[in-house]
N, C-alpha and C. Protein backbone atom coordinates (compact mmCIF):
# COMPACT_ATOMS: atom_id res chain seq x y z
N UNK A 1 21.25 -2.33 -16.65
CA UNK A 1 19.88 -1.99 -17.04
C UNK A 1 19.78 -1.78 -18.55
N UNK A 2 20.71 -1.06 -18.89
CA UNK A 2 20.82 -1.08 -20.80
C UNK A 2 20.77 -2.01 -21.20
N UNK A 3 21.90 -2.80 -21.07
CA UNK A 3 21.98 -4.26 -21.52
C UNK A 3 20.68 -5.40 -21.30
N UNK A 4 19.73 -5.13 -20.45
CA UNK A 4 19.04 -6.06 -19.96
C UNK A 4 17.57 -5.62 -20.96
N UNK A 5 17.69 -3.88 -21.23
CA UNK A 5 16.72 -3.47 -22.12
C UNK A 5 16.70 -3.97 -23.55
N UNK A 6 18.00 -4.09 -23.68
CA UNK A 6 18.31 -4.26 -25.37
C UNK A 6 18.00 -5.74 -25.41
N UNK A 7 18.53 -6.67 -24.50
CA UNK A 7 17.93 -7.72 -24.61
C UNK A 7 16.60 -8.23 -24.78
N UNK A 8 15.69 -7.80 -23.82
CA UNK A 8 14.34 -7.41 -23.81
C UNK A 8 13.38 -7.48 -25.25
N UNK A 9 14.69 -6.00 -25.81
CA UNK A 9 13.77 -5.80 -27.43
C UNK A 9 14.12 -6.74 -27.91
N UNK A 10 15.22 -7.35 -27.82
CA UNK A 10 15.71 -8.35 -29.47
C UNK A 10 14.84 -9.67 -28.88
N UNK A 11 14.69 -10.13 -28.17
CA UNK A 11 13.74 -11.21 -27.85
C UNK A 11 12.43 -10.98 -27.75
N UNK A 12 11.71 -9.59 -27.97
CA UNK A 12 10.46 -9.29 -28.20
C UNK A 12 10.35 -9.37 -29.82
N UNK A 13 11.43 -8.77 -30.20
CA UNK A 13 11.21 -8.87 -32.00
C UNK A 13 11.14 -10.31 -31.79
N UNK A 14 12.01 -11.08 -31.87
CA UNK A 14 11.59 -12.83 -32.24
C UNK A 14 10.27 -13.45 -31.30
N UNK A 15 9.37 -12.50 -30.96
CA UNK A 15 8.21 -12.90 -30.50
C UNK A 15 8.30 -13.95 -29.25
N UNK A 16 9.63 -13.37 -28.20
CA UNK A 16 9.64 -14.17 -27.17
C UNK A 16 9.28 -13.37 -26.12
N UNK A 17 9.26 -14.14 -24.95
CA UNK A 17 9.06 -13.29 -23.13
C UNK A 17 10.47 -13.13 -23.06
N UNK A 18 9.86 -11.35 -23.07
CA UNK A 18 11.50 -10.71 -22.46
C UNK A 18 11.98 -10.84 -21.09
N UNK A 19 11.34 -11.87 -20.09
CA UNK A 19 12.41 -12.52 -19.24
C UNK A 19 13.49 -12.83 -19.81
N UNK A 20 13.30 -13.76 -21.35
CA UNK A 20 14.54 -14.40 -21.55
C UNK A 20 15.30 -13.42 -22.25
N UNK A 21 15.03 -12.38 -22.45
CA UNK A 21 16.34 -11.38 -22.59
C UNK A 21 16.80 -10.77 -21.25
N UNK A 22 15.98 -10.83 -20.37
CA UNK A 22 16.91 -10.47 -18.87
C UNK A 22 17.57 -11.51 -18.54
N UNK A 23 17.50 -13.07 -18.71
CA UNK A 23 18.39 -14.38 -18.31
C UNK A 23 19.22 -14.01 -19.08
N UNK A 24 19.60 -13.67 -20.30
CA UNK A 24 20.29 -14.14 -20.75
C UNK A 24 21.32 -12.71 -20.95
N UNK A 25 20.80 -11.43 -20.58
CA UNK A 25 22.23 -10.91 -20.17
C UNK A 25 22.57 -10.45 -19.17
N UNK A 26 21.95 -11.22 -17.56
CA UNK A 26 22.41 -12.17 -16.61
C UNK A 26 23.90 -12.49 -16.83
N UNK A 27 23.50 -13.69 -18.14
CA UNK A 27 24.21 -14.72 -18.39
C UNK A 27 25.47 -14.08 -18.85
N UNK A 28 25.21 -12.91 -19.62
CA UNK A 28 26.41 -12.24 -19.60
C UNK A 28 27.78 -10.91 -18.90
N UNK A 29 26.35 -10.77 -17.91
CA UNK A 29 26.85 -9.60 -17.28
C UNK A 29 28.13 -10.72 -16.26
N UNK A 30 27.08 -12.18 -15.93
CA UNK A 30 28.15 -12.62 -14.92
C UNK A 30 29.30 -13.11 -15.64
N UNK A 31 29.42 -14.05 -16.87
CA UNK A 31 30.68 -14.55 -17.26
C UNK A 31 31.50 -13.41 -18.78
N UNK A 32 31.56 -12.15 -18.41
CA UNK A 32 31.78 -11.34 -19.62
C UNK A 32 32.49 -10.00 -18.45
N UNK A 33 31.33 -9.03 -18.14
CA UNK A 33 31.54 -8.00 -17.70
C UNK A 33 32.10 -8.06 -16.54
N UNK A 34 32.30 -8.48 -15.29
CA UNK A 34 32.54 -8.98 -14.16
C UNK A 34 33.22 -10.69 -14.04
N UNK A 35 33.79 -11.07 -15.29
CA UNK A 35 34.24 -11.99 -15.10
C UNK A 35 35.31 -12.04 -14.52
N UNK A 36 36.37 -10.80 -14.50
CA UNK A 36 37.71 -11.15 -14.56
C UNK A 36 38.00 -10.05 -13.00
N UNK A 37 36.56 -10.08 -11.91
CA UNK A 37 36.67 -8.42 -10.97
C UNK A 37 37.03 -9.99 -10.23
N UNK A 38 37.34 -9.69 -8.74
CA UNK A 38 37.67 -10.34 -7.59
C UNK A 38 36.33 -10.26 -6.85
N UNK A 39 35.29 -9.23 -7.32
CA UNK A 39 34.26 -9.16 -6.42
C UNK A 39 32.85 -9.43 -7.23
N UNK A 40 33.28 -10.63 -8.05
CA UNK A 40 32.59 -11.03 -8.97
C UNK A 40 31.24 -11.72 -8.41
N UNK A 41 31.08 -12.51 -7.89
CA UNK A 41 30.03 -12.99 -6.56
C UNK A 41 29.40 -11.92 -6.23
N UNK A 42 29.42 -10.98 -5.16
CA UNK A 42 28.78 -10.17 -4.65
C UNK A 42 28.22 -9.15 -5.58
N UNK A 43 28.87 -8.62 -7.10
CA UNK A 43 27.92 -7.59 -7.83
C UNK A 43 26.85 -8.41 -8.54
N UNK A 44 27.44 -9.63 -8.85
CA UNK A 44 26.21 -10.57 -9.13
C UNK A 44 25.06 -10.90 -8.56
N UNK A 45 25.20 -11.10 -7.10
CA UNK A 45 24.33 -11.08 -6.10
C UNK A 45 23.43 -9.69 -5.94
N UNK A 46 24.31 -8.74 -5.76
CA UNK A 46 23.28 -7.42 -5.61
C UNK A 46 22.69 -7.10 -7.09
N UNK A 47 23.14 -7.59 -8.07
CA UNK A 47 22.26 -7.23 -9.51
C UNK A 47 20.94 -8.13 -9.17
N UNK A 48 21.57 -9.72 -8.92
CA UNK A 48 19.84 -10.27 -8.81
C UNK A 48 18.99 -9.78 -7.78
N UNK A 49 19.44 -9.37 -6.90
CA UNK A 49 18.53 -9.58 -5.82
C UNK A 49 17.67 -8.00 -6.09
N UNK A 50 18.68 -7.06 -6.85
CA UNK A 50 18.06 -5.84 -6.93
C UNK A 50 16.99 -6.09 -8.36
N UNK A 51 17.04 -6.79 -8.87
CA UNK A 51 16.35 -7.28 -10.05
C UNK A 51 14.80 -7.92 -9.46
N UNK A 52 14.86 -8.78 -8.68
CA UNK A 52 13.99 -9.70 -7.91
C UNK A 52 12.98 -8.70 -7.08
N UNK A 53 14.18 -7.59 -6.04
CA UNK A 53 13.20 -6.24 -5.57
C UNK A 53 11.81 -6.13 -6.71
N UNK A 54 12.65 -5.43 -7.66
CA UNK A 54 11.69 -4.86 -8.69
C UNK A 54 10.90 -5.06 -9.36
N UNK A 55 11.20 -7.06 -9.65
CA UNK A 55 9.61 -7.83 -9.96
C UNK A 55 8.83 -7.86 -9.15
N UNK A 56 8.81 -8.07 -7.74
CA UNK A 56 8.57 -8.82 -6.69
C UNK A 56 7.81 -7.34 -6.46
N UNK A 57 8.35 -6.25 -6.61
CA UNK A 57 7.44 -4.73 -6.13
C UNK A 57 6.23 -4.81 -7.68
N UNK A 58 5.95 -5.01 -8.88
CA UNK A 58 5.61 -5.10 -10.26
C UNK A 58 4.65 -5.86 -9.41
N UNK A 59 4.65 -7.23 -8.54
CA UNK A 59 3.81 -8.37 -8.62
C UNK A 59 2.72 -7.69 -7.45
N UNK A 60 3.21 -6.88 -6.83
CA UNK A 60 2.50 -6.17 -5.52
C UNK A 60 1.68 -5.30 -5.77
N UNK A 61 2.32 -4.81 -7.07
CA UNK A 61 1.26 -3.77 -7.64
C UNK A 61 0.10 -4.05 -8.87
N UNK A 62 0.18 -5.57 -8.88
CA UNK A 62 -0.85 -6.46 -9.91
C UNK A 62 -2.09 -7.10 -8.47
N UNK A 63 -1.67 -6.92 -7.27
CA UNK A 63 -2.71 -7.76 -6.61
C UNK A 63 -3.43 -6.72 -5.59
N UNK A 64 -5.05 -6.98 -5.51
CA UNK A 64 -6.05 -6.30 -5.45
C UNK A 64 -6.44 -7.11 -3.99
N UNK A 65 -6.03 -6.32 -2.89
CA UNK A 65 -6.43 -7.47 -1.36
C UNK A 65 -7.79 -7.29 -1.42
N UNK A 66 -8.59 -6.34 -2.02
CA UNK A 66 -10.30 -6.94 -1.79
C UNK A 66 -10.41 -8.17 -2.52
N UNK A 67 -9.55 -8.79 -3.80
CA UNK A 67 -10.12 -9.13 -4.50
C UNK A 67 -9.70 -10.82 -4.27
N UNK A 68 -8.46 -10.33 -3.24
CA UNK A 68 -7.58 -11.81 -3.13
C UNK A 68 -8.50 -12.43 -1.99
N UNK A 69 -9.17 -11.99 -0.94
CA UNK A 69 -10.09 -12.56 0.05
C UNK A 69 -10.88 -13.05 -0.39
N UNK A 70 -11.43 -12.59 -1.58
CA UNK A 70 -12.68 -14.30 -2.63
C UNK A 70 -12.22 -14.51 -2.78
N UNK A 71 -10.64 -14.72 -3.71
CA UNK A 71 -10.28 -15.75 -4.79
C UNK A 71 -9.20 -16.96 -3.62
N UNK A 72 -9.06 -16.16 -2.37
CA UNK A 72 -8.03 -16.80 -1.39
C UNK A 72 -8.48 -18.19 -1.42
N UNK A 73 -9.90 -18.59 -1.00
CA UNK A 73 -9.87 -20.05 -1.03
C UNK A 73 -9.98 -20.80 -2.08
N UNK A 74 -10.13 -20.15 -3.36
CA UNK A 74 -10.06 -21.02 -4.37
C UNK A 74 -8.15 -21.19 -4.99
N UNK A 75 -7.42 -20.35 -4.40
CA UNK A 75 -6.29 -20.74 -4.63
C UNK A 75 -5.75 -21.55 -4.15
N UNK A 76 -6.35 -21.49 -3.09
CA UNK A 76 -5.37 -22.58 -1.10
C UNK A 76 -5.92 -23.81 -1.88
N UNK A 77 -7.30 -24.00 -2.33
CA UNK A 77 -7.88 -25.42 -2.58
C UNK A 77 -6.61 -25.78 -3.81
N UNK A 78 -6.36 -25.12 -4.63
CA UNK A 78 -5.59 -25.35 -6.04
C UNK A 78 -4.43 -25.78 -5.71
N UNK A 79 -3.58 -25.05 -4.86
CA UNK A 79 -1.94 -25.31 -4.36
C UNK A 79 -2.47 -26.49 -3.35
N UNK A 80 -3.23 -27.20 -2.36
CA UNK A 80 -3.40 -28.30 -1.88
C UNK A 80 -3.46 -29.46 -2.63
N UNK A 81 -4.18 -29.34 -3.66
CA UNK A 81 -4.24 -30.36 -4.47
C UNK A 81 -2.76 -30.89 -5.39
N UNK A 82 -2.76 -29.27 -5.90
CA UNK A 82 -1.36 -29.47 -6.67
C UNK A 82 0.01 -29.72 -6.35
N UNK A 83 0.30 -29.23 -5.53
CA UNK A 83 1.92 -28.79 -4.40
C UNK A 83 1.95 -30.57 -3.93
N UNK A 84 0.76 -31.21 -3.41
CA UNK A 84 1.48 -32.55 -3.02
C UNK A 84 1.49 -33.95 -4.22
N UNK A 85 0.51 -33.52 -5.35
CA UNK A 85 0.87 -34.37 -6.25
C UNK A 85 1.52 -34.07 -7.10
N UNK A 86 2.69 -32.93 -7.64
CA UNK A 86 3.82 -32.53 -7.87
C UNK A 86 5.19 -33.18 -7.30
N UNK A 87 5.11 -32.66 -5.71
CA UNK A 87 5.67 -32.85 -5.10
C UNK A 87 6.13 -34.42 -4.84
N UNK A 88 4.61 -35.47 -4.89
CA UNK A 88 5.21 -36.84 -5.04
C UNK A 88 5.92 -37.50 -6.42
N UNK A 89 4.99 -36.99 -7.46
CA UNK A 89 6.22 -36.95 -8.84
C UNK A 89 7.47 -36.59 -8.64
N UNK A 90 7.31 -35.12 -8.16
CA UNK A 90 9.28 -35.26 -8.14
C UNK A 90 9.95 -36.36 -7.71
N UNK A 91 9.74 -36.53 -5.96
CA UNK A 91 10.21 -37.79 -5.42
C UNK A 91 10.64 -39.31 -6.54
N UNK A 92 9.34 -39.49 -7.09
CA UNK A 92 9.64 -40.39 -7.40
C UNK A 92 10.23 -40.23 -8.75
N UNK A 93 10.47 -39.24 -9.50
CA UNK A 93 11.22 -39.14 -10.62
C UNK A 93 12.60 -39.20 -9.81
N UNK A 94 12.80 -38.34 -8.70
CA UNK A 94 14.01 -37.68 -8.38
C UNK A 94 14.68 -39.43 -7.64
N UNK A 95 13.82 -40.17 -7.32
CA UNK A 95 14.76 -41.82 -7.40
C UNK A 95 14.76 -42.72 -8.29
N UNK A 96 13.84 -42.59 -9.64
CA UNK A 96 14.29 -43.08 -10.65
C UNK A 96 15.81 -42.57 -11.42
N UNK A 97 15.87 -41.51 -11.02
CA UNK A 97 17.11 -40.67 -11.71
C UNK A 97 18.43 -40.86 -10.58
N UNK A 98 18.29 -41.94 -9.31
CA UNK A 98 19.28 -42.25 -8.79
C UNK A 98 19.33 -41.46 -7.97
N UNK A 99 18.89 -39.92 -7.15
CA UNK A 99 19.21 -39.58 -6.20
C UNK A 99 18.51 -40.14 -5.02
N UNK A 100 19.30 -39.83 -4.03
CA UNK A 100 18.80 -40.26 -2.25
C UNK A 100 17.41 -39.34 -1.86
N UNK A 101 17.06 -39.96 -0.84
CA UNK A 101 15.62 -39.67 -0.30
C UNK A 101 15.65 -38.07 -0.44
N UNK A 102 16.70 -37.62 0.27
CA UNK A 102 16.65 -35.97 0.85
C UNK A 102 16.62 -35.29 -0.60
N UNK A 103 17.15 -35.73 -1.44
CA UNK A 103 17.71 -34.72 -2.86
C UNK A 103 16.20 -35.00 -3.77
N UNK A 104 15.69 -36.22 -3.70
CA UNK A 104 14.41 -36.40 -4.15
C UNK A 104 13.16 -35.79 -3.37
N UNK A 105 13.03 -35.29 -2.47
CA UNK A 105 12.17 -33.82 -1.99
C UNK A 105 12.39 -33.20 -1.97
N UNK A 106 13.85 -32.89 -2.72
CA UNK A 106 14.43 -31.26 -2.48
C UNK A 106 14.02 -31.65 -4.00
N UNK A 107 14.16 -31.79 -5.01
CA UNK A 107 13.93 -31.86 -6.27
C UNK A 107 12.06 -31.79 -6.85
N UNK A 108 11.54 -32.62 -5.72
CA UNK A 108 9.93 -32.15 -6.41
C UNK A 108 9.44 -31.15 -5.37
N UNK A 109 9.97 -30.56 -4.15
CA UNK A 109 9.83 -29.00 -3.61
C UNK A 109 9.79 -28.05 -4.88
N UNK A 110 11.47 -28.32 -5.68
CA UNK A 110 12.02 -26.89 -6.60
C UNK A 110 10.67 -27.32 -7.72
N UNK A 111 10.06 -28.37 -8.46
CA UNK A 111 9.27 -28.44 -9.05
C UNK A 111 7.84 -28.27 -9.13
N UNK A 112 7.35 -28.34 -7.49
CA UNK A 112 6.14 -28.24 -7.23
C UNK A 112 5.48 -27.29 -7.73
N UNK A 113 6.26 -25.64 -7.37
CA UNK A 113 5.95 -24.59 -7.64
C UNK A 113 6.08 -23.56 -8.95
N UNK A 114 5.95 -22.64 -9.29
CA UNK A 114 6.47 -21.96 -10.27
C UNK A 114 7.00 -20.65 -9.86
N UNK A 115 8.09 -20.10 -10.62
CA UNK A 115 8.12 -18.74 -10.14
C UNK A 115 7.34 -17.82 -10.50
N UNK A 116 6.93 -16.74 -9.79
CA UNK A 116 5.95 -15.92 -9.32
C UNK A 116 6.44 -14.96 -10.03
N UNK A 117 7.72 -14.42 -9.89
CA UNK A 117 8.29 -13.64 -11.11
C UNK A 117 8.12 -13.38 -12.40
N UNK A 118 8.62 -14.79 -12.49
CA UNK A 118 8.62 -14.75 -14.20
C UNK A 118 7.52 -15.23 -14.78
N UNK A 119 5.99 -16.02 -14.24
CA UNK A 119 4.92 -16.25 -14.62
C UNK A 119 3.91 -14.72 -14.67
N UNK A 120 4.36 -14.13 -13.95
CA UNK A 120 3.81 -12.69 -14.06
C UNK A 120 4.27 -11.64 -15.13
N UNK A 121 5.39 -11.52 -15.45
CA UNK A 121 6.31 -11.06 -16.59
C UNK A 121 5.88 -11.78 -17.86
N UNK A 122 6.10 -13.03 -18.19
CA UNK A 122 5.15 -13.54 -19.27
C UNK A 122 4.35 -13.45 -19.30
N UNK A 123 2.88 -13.14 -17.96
CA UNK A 123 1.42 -12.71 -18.26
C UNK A 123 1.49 -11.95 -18.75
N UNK A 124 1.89 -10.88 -18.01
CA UNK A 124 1.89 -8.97 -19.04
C UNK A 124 2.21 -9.41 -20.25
N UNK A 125 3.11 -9.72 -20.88
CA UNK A 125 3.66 -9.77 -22.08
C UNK A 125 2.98 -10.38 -22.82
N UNK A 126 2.94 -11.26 -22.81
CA UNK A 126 1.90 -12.20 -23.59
C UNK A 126 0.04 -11.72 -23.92
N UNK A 127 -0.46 -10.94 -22.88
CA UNK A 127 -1.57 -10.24 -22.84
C UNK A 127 -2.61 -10.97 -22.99
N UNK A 128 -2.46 -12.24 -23.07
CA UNK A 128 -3.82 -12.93 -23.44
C UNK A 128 -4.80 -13.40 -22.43
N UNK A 129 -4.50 -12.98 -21.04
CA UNK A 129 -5.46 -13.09 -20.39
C UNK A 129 -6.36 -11.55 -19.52
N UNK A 130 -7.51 -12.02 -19.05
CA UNK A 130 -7.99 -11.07 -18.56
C UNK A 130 -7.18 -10.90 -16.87
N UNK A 131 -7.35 -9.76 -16.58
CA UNK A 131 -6.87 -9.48 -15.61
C UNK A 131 -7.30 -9.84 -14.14
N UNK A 132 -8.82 -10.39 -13.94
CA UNK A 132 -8.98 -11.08 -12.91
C UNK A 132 -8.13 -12.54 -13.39
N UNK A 133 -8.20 -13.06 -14.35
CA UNK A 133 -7.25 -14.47 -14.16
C UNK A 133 -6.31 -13.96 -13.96
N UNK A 134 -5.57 -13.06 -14.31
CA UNK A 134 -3.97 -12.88 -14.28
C UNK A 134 -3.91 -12.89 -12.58
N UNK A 135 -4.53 -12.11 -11.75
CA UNK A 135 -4.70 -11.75 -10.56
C UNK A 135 -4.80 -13.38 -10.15
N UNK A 136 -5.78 -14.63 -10.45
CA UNK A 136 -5.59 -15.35 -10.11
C UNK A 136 -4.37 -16.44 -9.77
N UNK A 137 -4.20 -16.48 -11.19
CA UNK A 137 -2.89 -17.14 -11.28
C UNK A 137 -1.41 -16.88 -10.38
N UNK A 138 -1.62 -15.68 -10.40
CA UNK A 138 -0.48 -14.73 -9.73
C UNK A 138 -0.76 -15.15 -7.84
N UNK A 139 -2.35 -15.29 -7.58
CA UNK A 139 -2.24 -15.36 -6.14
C UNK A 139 -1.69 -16.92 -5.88
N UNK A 140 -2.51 -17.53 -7.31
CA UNK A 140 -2.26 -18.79 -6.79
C UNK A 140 -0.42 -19.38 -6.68
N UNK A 141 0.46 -18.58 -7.60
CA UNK A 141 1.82 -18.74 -7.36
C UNK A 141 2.31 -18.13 -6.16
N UNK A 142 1.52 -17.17 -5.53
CA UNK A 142 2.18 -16.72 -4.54
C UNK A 142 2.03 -17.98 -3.47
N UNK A 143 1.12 -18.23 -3.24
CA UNK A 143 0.59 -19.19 -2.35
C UNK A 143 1.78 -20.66 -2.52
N UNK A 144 1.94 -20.57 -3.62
CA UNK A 144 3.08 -22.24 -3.76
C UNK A 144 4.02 -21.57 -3.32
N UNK A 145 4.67 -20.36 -3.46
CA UNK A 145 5.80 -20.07 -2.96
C UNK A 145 5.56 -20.15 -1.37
N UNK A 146 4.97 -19.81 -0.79
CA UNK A 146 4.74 -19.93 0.65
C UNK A 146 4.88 -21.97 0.66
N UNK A 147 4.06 -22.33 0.45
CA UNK A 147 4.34 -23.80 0.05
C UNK A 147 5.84 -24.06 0.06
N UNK A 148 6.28 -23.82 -0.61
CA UNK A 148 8.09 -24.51 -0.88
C UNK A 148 8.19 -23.88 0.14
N UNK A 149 8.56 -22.85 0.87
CA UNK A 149 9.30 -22.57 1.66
C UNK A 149 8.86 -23.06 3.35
N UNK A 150 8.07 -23.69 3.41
CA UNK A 150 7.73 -24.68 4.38
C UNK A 150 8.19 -26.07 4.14
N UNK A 151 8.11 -26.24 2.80
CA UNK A 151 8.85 -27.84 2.51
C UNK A 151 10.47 -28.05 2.78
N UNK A 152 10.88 -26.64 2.15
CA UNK A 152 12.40 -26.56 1.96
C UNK A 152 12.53 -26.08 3.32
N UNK A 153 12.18 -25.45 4.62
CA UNK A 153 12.07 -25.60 5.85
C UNK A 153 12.33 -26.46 6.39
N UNK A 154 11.51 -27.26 6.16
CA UNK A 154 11.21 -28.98 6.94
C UNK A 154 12.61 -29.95 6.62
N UNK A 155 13.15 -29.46 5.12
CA UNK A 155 14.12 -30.44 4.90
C UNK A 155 15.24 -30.44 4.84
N UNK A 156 15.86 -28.79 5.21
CA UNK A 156 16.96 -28.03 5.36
C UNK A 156 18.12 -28.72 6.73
N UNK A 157 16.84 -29.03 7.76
CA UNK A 157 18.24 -29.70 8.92
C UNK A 157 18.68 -31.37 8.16
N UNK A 158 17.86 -31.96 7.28
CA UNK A 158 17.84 -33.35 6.85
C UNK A 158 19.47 -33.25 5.76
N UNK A 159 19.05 -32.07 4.97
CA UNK A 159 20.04 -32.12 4.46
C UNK A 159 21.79 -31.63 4.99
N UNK A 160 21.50 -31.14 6.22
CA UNK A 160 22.95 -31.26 6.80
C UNK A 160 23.11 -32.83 7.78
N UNK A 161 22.57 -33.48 7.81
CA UNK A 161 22.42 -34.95 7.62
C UNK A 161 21.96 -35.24 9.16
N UNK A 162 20.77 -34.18 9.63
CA UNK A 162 20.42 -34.22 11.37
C UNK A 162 19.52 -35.47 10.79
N UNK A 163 19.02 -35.88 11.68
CA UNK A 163 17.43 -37.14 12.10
C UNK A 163 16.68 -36.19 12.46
N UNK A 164 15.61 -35.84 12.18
CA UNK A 164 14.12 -35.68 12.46
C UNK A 164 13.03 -36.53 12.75
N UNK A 165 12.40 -36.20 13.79
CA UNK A 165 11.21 -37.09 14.33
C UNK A 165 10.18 -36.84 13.38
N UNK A 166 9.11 -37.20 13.76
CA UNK A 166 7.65 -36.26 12.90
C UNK A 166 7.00 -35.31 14.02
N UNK A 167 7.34 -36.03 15.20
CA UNK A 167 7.38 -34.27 16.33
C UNK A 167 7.89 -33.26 16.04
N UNK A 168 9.56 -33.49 15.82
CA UNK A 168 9.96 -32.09 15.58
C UNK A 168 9.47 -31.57 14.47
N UNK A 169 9.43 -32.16 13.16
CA UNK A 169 8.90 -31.62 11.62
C UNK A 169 7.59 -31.26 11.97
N UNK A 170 6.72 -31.91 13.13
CA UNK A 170 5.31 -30.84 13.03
C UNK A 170 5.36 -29.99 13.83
N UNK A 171 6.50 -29.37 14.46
CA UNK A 171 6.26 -27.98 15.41
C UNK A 171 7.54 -27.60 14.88
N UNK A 172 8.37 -27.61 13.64
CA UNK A 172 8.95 -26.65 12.69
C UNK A 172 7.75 -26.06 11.56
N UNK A 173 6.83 -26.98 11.08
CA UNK A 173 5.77 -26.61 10.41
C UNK A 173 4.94 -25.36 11.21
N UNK A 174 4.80 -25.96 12.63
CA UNK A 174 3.47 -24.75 12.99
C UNK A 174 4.43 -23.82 13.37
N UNK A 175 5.89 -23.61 13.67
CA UNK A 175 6.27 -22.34 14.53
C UNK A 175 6.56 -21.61 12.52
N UNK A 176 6.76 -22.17 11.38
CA UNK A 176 7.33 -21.63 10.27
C UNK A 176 5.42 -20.52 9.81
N UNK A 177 4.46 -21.72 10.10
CA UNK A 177 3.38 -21.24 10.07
C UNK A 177 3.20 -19.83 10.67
N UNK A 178 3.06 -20.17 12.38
CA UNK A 178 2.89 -18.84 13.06
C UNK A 178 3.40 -17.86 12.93
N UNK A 179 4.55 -17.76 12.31
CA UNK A 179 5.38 -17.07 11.68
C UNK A 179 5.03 -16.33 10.63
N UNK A 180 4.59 -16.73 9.96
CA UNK A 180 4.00 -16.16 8.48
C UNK A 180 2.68 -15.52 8.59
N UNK A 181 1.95 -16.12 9.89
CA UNK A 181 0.68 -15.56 10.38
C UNK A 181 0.63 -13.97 10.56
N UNK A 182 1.96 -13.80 11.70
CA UNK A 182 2.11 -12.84 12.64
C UNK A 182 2.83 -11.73 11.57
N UNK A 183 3.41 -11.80 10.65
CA UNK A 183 4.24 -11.54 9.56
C UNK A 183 2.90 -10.78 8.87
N UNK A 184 2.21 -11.56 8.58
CA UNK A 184 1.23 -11.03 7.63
C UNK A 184 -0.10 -9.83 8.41
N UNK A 185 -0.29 -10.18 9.60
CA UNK A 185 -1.11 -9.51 10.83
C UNK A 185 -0.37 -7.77 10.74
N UNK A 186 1.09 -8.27 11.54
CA UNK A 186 1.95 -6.88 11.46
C UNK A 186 1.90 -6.31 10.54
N UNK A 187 2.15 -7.19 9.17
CA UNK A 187 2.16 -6.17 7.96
C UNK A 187 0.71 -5.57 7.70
N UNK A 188 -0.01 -5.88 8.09
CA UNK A 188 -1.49 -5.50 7.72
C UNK A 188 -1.66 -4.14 8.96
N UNK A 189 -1.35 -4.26 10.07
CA UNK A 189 -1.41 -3.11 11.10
C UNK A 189 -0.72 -1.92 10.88
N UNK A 190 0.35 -2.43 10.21
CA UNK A 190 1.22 -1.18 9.67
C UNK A 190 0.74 -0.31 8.68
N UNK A 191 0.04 -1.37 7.73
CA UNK A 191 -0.13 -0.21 6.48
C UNK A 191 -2.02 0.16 7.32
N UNK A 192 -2.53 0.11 7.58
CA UNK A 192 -3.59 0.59 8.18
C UNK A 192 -3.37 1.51 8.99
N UNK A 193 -2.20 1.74 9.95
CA UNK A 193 -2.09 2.92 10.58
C UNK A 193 -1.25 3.67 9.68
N UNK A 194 -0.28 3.79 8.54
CA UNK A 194 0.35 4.07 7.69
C UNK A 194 -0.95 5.06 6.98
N UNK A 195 -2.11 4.34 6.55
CA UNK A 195 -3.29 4.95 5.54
C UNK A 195 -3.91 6.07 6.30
N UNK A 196 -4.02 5.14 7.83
CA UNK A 196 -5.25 6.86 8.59
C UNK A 196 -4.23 7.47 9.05
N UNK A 197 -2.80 7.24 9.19
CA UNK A 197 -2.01 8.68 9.60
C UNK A 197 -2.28 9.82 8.28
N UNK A 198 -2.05 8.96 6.97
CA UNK A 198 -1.94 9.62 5.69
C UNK A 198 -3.30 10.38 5.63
């Protein structure tokens, strides 16, 4: 956490997003401080993932659910449009550049979207927008992330080299769907009886 602060400042003095002072002593915590442990993997793992917690809680506390139910369909319309003509660029960059079918939708999946993280971390920082856009932008990345992870769903058995029908890929789509439905329902019942217990 020191190290990741000090980074922070010295890339705020050169007028950058202090993400890239958290990448970059990442970059050193893994090949420097923990280079030479045996359990080098796993403190790496629990630094990011405990890192990711704490944006990912930052991004929860930037979004306003009265405010995301108007802006909801103008985001869904934005990631529809965008997520599949991304997504066919990659493809077809990702076989101009010589890879196979599967690695060329796994390549404009990772591109389609942006991270939600670090586009939120550069909003704050940067300050130049108003805070209903920021709120926008932010829903609308959340929403691509739901996106990839239905794509990278769909293409996860392809890449251990199964055959898929377009039967099975459309009832991995709706059970990944219903899933996220019921996910989001529960979570909504919980904090509602959570508020009138409170």
């Amino acid at each position: 956490l020191l190290l990741g602060g000090l980074c922070s400042i010295m890339f705020r003095k050169l007028r950058m997003p202090a993400i890239i002072g958290y990448l970059v002593s990442g970059i050193i915590l893994a090949n420097y401080w923990v280079g030479e442990s045996e359990d080098t993997e796993s403190i790496v793992e629990f630094l990011s993932d405990l890192g990711l917690v704490m944006m990912m809680f930052c991004i929860g506390m930037e979004l306003n659910l009265k405010k995301l139910r108007k802006m909801g369909s103008f985001a869904i319309l934005v990631v529809m449009i965008q997520v599949p003509l991304i997504l066919a660029g990659g493809i077809i960059c990702g076989m101009l550049l010589g890879l196979d079918g599967v690695q060329s939708v796994i390549f404009g999946a990772i591109i389609s979207g942006s991270s939600t993280a670090v586009v939120t971390v550069v909003l704050h920082d940067q300050d130049r927008l108003s805070h209903q856009e920021m709120e926008t932008i932010i829903l609308i990345t959340v929403i691509e992330d739901v996106a990839q992870v239905i794509i990278l769903s769909a293409v996860t058995p392809l890449m251990s080299g199964e055959t898929m029908s377009v039967d099975s890929i459309v009832w991995m789509l709706l059970i990944i769907v219903a899933f996220m439905a019921i996910a989001i329902v529960v979570g909504l019942l919980t904090l509602a009886a959570a508020w009138s217990a409170a």
